[in-house]
Protein backbone atom coordinates (compact mmCIF):
# COMPACT_ATOMS: atom_id res chain seq x y z
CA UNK A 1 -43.42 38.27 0.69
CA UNK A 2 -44.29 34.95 -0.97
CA UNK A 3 -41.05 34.82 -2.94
CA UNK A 4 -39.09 35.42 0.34
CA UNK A 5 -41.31 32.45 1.93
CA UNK A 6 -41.09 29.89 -1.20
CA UNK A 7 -37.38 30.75 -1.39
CA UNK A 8 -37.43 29.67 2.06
CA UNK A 9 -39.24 26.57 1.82
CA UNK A 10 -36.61 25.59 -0.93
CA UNK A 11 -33.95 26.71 0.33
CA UNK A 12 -34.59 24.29 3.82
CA UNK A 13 -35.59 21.22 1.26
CA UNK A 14 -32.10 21.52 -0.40
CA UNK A 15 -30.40 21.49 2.63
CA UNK A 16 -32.42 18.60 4.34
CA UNK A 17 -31.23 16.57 1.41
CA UNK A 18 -27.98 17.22 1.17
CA UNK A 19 -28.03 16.44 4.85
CA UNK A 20 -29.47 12.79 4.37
CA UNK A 21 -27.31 12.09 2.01
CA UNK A 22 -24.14 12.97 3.91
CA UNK A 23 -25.77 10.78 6.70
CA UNK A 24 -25.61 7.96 4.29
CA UNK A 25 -22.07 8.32 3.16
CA UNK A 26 -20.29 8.99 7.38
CA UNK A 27 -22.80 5.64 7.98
CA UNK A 28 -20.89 4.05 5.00
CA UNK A 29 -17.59 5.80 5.93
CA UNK A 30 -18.16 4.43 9.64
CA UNK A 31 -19.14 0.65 7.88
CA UNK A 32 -15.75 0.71 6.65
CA UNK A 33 -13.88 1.50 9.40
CA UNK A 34 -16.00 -0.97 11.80
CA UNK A 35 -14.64 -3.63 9.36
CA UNK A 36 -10.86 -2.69 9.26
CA UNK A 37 -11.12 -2.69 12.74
CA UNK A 38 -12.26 -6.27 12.89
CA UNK A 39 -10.32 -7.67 10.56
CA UNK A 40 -7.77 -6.14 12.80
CA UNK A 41 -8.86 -7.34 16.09
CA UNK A 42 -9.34 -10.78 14.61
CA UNK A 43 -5.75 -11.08 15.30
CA UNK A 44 -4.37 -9.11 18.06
CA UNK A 45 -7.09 -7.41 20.43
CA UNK A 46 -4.15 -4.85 21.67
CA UNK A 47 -3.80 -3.46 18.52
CA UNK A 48 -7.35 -2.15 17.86
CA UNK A 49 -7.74 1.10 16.07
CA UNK A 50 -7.26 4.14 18.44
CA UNK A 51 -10.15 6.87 18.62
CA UNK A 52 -7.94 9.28 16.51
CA UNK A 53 -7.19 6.20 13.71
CA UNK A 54 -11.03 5.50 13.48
CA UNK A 55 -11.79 9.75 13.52
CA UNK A 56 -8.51 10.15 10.56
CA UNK A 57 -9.89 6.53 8.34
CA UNK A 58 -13.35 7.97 8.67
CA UNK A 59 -12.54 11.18 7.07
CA UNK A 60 -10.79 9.53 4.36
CA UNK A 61 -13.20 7.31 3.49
CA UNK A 62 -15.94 10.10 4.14
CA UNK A 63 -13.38 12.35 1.34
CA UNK A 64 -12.93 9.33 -1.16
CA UNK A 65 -16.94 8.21 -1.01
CA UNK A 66 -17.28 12.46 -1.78
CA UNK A 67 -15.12 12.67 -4.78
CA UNK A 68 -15.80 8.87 -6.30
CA UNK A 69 -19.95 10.11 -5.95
CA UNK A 70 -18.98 13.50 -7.84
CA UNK A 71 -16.70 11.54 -10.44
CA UNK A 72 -19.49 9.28 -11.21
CA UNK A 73 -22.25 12.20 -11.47
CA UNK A 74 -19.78 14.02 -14.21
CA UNK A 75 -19.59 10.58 -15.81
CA UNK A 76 -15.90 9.95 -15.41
CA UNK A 77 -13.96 6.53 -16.68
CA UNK A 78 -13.50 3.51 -14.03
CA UNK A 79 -10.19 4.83 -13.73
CA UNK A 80 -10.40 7.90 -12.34
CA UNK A 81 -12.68 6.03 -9.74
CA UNK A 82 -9.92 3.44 -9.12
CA UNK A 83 -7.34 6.45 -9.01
CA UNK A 84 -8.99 8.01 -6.23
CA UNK A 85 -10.11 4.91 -4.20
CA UNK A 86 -6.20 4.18 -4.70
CA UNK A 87 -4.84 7.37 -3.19
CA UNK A 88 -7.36 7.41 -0.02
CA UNK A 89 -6.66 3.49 0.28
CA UNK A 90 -2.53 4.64 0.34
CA UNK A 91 -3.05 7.11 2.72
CA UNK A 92 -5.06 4.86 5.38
CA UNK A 93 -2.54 1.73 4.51
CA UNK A 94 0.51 3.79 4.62
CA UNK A 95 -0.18 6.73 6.98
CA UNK A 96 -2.71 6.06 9.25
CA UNK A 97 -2.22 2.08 10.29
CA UNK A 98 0.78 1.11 12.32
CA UNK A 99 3.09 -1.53 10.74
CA UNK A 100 1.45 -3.98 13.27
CA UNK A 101 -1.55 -3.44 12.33
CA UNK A 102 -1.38 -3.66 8.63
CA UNK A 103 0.23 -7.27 9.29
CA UNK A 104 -3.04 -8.09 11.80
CA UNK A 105 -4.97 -6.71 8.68
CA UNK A 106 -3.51 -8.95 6.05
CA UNK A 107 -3.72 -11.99 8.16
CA UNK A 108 -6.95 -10.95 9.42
CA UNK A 109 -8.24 -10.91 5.59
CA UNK A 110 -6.39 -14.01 4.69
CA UNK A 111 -8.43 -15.51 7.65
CA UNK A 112 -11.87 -14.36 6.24
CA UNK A 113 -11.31 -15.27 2.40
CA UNK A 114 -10.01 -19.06 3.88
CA UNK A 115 -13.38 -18.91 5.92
CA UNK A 116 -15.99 -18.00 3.00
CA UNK A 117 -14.09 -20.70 0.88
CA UNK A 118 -14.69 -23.51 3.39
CA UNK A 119 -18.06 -22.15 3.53
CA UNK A 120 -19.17 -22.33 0.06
């Protein structure tokens, strides 16, 4: 009976932390997509991220946070890190974003680098 019970107790402390940290990585996933979507916006209000966009750039940044967090735990190069921030980034940029919208994103950018450098 006390086995059963401490396997218990560990058993719910594993999974409350796995929890918190998957809270931590949709909050950074969600970051992410708050900023496309202003960088976006900053351009051309009509052309704001739809609810499916912001649910499909969520789970790839959710999936590319997962893998880059287990690449770095096995101690994997830099490269394999950029590889797979390169293949989520390709599938937002090329699949997910309208043509319009990549264009509001690039001029968007363009818009906030020319900003910090008149700010510094």
């Amino acid at each position: 009976m006390k086995k059963i019970f401490v396997t218990l107790v560990l058993l719910v402390a594993f999974t409350l932390s796995g929890t918190a940290q998957n809270k931590k990585l949709l909050e950074k996933a969600n970051e992410k997509v708050e900023a496309l979507n202003k960088e976006i916006t900053s351009q051309d209000k009509s052309l704001a991220l739809t609810d499916i966009q912001k649910e499909q750039i969520s789970e790839a940044h959710l999936a590319r946070l997962t893998e880059s967090k287990a690449l770095r735990k096995s101690g994997a190069e830099k490269a394999d890190i950029k590889a797979v921030n390169k293949k989520y980034n390709q599938k937002i940029y090329k699949e997910i974003l309208t043509k319009k919208q990549l264009k509001a994103r690039r001029a968007g950018k363009k818009n906030d680098e020319d900003n910090d450098d008149d700010n510094k």
